[in-house]
PDB file of N, CA and C in Angstrom:
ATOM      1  N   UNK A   1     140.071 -11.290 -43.029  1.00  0.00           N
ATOM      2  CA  UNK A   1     139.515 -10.049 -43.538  1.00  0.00           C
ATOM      3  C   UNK A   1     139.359  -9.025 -42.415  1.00  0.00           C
ATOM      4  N   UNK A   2     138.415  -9.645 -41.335  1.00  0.00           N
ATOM      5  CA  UNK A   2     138.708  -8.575 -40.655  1.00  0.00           C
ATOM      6  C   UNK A   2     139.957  -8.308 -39.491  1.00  0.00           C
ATOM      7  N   UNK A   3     140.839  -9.136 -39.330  1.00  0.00           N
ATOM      8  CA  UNK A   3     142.186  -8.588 -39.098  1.00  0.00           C
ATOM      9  C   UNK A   3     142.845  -7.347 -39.627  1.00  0.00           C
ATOM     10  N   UNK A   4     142.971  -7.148 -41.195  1.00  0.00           N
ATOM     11  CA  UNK A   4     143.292  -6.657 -41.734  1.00  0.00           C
ATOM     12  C   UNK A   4     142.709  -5.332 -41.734  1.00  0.00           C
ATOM     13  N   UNK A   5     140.877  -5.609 -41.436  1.00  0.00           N
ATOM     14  CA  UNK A   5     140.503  -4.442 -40.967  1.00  0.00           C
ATOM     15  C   UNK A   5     140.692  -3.640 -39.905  1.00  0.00           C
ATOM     16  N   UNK A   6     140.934  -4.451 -38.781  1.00  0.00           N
ATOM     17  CA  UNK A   6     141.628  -3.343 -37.993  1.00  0.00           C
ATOM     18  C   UNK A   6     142.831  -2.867 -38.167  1.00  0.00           C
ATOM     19  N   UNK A   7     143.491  -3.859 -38.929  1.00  0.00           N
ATOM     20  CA  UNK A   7     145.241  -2.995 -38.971  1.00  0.00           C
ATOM     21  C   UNK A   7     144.824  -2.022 -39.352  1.00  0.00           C
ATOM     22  N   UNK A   8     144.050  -1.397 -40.552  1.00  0.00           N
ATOM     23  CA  UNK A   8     143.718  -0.232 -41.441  1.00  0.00           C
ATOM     24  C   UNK A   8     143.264   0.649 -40.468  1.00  0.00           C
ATOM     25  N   UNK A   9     141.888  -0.034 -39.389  1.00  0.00           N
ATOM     26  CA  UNK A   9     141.167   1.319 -38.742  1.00  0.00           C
ATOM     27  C   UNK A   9     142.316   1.801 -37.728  1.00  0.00           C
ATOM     28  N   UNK A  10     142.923   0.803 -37.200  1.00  0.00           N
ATOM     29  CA  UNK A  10     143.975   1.591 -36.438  1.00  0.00           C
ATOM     30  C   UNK A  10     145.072   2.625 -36.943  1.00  0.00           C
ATOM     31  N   UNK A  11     145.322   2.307 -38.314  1.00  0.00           N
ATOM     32  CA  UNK A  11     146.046   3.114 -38.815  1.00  0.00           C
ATOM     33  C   UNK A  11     145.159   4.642 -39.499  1.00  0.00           C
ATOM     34  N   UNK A  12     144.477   4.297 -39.577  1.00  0.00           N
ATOM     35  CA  UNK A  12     143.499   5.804 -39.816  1.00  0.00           C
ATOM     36  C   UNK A  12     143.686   6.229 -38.558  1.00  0.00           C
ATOM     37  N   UNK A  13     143.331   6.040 -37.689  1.00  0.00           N
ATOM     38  CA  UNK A  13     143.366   6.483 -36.230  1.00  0.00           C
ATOM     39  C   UNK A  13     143.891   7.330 -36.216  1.00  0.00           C
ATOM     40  N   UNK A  14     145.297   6.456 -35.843  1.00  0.00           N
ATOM     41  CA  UNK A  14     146.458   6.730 -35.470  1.00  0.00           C
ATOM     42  C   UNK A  14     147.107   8.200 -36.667  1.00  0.00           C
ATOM     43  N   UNK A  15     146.531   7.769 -37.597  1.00  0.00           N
ATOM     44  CA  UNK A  15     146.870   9.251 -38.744  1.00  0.00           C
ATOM     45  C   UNK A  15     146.080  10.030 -38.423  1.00  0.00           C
ATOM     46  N   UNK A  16     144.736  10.193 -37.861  1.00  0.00           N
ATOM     47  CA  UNK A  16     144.105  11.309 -37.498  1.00  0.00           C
ATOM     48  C   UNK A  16     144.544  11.847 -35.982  1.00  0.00           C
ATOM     49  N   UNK A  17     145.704  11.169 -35.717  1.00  0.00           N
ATOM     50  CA  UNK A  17     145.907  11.668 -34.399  1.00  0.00           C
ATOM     51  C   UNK A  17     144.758  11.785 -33.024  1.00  0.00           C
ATOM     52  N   UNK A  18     143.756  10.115 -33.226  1.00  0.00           N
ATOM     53  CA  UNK A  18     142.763  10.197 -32.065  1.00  0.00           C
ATOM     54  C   UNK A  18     143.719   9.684 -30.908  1.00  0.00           C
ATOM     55  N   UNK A  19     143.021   9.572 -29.931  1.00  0.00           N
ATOM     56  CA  UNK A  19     143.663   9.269 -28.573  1.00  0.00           C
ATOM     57  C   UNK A  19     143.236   7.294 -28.463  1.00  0.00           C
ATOM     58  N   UNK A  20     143.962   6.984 -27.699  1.00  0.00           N
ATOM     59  CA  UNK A  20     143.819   5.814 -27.373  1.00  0.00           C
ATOM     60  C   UNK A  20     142.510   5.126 -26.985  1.00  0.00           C
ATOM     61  N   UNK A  21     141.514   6.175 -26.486  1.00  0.00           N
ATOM     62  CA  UNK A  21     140.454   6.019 -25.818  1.00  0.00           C
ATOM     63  C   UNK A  21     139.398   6.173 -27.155  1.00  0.00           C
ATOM     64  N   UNK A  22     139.650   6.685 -27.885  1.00  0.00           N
ATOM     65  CA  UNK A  22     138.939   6.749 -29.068  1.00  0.00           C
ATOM     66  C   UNK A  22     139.093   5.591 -30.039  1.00  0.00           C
ATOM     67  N   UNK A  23     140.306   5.014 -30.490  1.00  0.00           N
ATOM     68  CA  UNK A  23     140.518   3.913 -30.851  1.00  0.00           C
ATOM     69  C   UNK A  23     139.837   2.633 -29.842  1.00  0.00           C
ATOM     70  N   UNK A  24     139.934   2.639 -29.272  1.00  0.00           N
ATOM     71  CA  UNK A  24     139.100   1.290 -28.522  1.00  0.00           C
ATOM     72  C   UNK A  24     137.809   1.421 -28.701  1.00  0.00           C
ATOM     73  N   UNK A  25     137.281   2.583 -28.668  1.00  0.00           N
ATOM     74  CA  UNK A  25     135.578   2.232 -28.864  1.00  0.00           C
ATOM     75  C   UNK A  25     135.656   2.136 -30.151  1.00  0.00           C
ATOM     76  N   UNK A  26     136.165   2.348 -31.090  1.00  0.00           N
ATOM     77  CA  UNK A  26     136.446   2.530 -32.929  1.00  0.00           C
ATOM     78  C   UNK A  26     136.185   0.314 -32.627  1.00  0.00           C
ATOM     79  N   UNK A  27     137.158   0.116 -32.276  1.00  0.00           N
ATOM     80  CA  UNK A  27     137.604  -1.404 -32.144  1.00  0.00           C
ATOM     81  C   UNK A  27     136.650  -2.276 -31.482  1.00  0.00           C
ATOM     82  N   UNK A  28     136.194  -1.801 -30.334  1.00  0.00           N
ATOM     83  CA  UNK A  28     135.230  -2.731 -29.677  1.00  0.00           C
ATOM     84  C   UNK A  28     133.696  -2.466 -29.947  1.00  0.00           C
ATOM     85  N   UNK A  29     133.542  -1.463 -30.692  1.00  0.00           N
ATOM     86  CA  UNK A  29     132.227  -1.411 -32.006  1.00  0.00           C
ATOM     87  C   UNK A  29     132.595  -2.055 -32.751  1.00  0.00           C
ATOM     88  N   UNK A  30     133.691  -2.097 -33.836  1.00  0.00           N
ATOM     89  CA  UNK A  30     133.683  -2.803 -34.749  1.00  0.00           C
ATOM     90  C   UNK A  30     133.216  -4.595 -34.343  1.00  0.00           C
ATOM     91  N   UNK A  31     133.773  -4.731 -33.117  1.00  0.00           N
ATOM     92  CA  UNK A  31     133.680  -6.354 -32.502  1.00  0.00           C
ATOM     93  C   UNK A  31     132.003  -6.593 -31.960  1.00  0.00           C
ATOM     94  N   UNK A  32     131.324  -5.863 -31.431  1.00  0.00           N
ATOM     95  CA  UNK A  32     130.497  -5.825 -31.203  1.00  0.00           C
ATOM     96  C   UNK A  32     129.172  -6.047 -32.015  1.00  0.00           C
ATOM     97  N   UNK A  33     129.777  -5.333 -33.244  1.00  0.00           N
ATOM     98  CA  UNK A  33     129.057  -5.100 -34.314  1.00  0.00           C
ATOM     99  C   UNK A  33     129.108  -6.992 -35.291  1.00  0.00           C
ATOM    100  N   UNK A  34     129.918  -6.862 -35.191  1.00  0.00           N
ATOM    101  CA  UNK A  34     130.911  -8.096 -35.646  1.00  0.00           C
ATOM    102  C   UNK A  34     129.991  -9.352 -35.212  1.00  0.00           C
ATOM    103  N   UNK A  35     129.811  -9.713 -33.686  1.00  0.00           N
ATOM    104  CA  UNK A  35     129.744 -10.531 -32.871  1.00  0.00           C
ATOM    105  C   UNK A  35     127.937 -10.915 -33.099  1.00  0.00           C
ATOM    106  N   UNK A  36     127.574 -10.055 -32.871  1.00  0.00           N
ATOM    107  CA  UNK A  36     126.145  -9.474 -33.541  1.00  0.00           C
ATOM    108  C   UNK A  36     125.331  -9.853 -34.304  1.00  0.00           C
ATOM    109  N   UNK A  37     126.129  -9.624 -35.608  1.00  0.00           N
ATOM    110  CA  UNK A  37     125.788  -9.505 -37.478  1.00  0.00           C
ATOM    111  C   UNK A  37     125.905 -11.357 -37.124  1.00  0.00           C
ATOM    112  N   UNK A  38     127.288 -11.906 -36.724  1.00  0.00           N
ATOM    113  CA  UNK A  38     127.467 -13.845 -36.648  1.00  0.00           C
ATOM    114  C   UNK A  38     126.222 -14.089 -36.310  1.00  0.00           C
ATOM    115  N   UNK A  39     126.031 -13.602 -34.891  1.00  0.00           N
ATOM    116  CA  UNK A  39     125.073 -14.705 -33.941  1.00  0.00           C
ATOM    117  C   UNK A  39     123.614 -14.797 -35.040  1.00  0.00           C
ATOM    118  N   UNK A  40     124.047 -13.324 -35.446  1.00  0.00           N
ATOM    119  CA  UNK A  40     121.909 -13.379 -36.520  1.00  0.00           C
ATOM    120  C   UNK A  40     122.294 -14.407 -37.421  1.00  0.00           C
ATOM    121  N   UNK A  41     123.490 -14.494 -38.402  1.00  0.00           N
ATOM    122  CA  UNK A  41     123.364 -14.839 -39.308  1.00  0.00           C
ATOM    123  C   UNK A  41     123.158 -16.533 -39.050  1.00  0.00           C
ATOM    124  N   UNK A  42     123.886 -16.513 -38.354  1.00  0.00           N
ATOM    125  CA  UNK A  42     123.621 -18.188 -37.564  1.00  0.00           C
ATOM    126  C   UNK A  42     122.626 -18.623 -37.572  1.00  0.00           C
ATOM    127  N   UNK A  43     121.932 -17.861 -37.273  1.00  0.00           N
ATOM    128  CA  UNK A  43     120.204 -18.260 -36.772  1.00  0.00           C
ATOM    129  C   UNK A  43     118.905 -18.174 -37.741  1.00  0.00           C
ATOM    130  N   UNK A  44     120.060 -18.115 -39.198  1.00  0.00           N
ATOM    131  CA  UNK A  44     119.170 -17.952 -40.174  1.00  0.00           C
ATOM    132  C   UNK A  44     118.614 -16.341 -40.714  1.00  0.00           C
ATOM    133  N   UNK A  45     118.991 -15.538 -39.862  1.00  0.00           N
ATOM    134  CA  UNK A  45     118.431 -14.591 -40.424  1.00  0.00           C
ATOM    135  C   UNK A  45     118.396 -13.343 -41.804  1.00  0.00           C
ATOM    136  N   UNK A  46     117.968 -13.079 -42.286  1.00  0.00           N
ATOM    137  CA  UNK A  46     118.044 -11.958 -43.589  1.00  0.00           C
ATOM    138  C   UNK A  46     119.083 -10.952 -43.119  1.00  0.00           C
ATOM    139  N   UNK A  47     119.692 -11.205 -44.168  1.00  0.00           N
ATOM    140  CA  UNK A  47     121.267  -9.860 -44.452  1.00  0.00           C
ATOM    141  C   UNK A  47     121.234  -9.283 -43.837  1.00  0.00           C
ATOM    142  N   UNK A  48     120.029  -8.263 -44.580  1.00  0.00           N
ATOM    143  CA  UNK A  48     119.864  -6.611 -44.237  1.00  0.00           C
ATOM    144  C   UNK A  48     119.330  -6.881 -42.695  1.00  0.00           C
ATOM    145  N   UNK A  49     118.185  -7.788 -42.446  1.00  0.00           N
ATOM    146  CA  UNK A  49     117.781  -7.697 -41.251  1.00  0.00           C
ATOM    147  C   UNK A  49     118.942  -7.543 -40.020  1.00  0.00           C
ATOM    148  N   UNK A  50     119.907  -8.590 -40.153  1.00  0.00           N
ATOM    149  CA  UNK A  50     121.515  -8.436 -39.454  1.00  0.00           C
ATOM    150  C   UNK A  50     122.244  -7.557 -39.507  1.00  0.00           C
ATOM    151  N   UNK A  51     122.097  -6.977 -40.680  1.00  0.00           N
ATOM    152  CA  UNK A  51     123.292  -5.831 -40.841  1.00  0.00           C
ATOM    153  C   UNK A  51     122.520  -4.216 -39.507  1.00  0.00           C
ATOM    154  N   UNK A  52     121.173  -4.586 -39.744  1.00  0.00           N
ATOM    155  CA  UNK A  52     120.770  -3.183 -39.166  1.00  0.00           C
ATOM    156  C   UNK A  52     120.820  -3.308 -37.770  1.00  0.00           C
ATOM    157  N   UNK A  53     120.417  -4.689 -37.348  1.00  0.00           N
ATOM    158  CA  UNK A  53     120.286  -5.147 -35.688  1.00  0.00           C
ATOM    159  C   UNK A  53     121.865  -4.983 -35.573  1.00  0.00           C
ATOM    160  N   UNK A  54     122.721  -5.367 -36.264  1.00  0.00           N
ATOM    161  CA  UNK A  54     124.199  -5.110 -35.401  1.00  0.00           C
ATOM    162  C   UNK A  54     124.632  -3.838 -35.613  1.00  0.00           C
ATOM    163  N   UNK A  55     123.790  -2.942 -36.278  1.00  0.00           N
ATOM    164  CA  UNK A  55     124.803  -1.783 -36.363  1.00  0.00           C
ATOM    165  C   UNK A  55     123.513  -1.015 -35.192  1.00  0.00           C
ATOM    166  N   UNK A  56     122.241  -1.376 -35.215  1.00  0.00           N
ATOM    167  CA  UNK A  56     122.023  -0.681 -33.867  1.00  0.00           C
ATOM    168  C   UNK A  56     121.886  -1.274 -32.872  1.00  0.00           C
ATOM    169  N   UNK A  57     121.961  -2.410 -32.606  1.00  0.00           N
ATOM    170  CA  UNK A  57     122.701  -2.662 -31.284  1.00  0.00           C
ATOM    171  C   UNK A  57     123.967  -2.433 -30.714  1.00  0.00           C
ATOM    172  N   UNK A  58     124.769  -2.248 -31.618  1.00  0.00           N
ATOM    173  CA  UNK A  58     126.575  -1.391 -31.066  1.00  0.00           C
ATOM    174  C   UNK A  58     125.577  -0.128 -31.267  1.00  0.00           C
ATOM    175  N   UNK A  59     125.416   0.583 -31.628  1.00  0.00           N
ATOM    176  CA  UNK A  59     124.744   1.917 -31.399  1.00  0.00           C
ATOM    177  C   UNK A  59     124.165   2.008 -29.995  1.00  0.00           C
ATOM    178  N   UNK A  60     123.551   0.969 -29.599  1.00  0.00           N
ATOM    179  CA  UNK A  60     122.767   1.176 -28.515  1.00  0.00           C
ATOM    180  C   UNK A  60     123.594   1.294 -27.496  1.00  0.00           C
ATOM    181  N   UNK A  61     124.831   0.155 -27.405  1.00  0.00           N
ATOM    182  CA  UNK A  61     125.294  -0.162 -26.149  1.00  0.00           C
ATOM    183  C   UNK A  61     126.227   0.665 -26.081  1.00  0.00           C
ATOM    184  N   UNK A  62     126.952   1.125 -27.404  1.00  0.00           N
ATOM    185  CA  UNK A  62     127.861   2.558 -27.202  1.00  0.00           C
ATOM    186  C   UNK A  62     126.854   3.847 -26.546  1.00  0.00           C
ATOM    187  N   UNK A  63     125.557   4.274 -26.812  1.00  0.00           N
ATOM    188  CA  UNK A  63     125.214   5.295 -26.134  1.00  0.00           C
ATOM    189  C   UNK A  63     124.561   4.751 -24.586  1.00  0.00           C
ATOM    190  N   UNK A  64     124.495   3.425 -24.200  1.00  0.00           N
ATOM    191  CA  UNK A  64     124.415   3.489 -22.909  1.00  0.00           C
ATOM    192  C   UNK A  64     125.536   3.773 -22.318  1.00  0.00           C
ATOM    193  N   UNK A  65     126.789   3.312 -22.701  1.00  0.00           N
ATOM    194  CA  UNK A  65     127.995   3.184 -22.244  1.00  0.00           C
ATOM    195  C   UNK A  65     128.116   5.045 -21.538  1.00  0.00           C
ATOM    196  N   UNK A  66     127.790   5.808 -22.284  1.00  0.00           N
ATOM    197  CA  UNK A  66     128.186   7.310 -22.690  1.00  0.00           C
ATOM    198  C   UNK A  66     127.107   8.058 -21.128  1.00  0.00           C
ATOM    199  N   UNK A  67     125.607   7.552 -20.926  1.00  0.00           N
ATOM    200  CA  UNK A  67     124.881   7.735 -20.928  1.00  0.00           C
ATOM    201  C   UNK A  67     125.066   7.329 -19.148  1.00  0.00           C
ATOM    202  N   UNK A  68     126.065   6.144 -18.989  1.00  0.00           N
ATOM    203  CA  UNK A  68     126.697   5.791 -17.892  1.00  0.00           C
ATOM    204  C   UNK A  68     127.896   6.758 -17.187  1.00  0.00           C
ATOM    205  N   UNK A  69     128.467   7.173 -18.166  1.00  0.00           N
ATOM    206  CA  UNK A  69     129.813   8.017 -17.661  1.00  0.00           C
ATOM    207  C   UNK A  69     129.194   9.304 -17.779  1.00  0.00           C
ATOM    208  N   UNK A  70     127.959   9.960 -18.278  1.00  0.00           N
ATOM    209  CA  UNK A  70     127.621  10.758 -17.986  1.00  0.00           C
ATOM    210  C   UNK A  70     126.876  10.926 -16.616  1.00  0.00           C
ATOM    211  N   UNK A  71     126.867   9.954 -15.683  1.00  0.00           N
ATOM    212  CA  UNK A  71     126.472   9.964 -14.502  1.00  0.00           C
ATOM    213  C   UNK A  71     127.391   9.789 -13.576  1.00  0.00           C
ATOM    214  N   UNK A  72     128.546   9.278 -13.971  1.00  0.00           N
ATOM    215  CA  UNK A  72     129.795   9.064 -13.339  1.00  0.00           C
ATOM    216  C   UNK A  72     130.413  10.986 -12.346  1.00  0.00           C
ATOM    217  N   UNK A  73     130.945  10.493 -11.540  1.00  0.00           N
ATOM    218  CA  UNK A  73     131.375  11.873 -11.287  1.00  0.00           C
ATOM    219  C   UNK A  73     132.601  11.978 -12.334  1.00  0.00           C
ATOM    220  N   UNK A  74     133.151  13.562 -12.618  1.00  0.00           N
ATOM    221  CA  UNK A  74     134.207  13.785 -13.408  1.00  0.00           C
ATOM    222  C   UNK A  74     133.832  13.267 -14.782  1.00  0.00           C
ATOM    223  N   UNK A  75     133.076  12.592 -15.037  1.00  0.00           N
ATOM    224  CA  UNK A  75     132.823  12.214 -16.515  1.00  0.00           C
ATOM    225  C   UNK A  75     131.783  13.008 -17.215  1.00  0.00           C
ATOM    226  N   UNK A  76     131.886  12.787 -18.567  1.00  0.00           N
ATOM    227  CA  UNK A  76     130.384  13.618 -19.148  1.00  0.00           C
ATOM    228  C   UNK A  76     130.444  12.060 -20.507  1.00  0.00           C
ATOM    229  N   UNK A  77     128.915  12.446 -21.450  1.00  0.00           N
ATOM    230  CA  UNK A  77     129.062  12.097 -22.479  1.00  0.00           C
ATOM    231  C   UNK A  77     129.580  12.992 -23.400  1.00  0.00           C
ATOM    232  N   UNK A  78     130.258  11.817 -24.186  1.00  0.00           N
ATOM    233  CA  UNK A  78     131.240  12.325 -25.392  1.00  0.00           C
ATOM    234  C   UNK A  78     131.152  12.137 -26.252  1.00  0.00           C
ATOM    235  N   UNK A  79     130.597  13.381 -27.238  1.00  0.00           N
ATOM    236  CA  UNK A  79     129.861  12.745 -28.607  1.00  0.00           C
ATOM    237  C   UNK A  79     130.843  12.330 -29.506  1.00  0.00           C
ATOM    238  N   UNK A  80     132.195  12.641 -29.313  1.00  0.00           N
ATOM    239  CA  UNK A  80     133.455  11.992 -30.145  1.00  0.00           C
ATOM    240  C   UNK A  80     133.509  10.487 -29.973  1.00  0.00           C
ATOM    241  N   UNK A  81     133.342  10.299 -28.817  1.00  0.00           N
ATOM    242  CA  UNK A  81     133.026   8.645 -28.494  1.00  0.00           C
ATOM    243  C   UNK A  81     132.107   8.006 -29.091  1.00  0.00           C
ATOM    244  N   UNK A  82     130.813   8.822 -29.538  1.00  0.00           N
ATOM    245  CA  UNK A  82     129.873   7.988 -30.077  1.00  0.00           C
ATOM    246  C   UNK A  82     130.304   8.088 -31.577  1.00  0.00           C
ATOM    247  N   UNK A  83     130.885   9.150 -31.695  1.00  0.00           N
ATOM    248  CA  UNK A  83     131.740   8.792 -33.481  1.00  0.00           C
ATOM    249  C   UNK A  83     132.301   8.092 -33.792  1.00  0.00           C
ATOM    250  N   UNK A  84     133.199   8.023 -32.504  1.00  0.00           N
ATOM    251  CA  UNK A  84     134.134   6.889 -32.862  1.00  0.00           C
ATOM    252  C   UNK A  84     133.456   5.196 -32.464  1.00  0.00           C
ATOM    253  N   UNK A  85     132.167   5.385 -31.982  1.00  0.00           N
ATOM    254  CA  UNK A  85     131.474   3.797 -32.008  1.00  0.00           C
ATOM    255  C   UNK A  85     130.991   3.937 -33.204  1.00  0.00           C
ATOM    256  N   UNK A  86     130.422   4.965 -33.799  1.00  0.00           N
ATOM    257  CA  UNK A  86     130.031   4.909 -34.987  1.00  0.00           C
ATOM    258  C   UNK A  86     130.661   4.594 -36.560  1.00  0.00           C
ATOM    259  N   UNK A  87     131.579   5.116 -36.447  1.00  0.00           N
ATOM    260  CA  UNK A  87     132.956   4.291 -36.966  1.00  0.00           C
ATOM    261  C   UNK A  87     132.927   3.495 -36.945  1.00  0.00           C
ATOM    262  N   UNK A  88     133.260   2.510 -35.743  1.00  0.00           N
ATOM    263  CA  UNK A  88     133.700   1.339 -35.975  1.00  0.00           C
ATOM    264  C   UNK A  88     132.424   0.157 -36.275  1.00  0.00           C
ATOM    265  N   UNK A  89     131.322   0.194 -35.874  1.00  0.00           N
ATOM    266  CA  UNK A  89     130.229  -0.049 -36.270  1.00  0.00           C
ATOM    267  C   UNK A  89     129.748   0.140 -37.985  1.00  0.00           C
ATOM    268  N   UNK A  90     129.720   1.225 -38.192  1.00  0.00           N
ATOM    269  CA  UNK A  90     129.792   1.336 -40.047  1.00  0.00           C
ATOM    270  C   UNK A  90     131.233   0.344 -40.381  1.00  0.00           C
ATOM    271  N   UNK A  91     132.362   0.518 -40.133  1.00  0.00           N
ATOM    272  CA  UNK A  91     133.565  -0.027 -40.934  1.00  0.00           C
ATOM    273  C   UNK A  91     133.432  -1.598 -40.489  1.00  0.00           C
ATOM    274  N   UNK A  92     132.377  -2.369 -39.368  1.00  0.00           N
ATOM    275  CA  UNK A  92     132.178  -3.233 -39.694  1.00  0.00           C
ATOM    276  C   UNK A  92     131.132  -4.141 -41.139  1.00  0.00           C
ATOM    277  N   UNK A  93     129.912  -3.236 -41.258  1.00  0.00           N
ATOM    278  CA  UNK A  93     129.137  -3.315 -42.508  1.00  0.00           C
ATOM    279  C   UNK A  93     130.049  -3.447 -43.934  1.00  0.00           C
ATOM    280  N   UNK A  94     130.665  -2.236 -43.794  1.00  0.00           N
ATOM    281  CA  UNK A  94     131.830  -2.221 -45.185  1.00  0.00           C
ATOM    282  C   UNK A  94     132.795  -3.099 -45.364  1.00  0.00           C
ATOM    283  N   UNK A  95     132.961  -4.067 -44.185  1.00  0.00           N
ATOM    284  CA  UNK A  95     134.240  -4.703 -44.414  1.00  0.00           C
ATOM    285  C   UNK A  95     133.004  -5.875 -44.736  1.00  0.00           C
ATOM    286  N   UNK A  96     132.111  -6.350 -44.129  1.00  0.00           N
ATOM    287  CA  UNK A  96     131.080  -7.445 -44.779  1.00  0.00           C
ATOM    288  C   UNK A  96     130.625  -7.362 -46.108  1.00  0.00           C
ATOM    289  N   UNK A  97     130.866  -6.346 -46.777  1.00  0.00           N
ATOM    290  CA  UNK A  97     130.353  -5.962 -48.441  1.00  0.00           C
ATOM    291  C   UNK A  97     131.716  -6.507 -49.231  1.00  0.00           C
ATOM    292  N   UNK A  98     132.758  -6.668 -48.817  1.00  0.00           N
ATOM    293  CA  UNK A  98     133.676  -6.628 -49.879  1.00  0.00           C
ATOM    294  C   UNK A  98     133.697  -8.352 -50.016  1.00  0.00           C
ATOM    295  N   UNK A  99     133.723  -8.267 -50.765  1.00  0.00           N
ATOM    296  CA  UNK A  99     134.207 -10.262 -51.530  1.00  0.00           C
ATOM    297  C   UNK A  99     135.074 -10.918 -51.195  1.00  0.00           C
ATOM    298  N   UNK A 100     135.300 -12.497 -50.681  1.00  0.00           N
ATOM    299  CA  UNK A 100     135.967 -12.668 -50.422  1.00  0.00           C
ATOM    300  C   UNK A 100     136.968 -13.443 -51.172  1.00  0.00           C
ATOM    301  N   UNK A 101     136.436 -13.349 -52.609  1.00  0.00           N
ATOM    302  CA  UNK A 101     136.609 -14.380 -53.636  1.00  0.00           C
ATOM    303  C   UNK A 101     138.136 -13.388 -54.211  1.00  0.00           C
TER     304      UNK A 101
END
């Protein structure tokens, strides 16, 4: 299932004409998010409680990430970047709603 989800987010991407650098945070939110939502659910925890800790914890670590290169020389934060974590973070939730039946 979620293979398939990235073939798709990459292909939105790639049709909106983002840059390469935008697709990877799209992708490594979605994984993050992903990685996250498992470890709670593992451990017993409530849905919703998982669904919100992984979508703000990729939230979090995408705006430290930003928050880092905004200290970087030559870099700034990039609120397209945090869209595109945001993206991929939501399109992980949505791909957990659909059935697998």
């Amino acid at each position: 299932m979620i293979k398939y989800s990235l073939i798709i987010l990459l292909g939105i991407n790639t049709m909106l004409g983002q840059s390469e650098d935008k697709i990877m945070h799209t992708v490594t939110c979605m994984g993050i998010s992903a990685a996250t939502y498992t470890f709670l659910r593992n451990r017993k925890q409530p849905e919703l409680k998982s669904r919100f800790i992984s979508f703000a914890t990729t939230m979090a670590i995408g705006t430290l990430k930003e928050v880092v290169d905004d200290n970087a020389i030559n870099n700034n934060f990039d609120w397209n970047d945090m869209g595109a974590n945001a993206l991929g973070a939501l399109s992980f939730q949505l791909v957990i709603s659909v059935p697998l039946d």
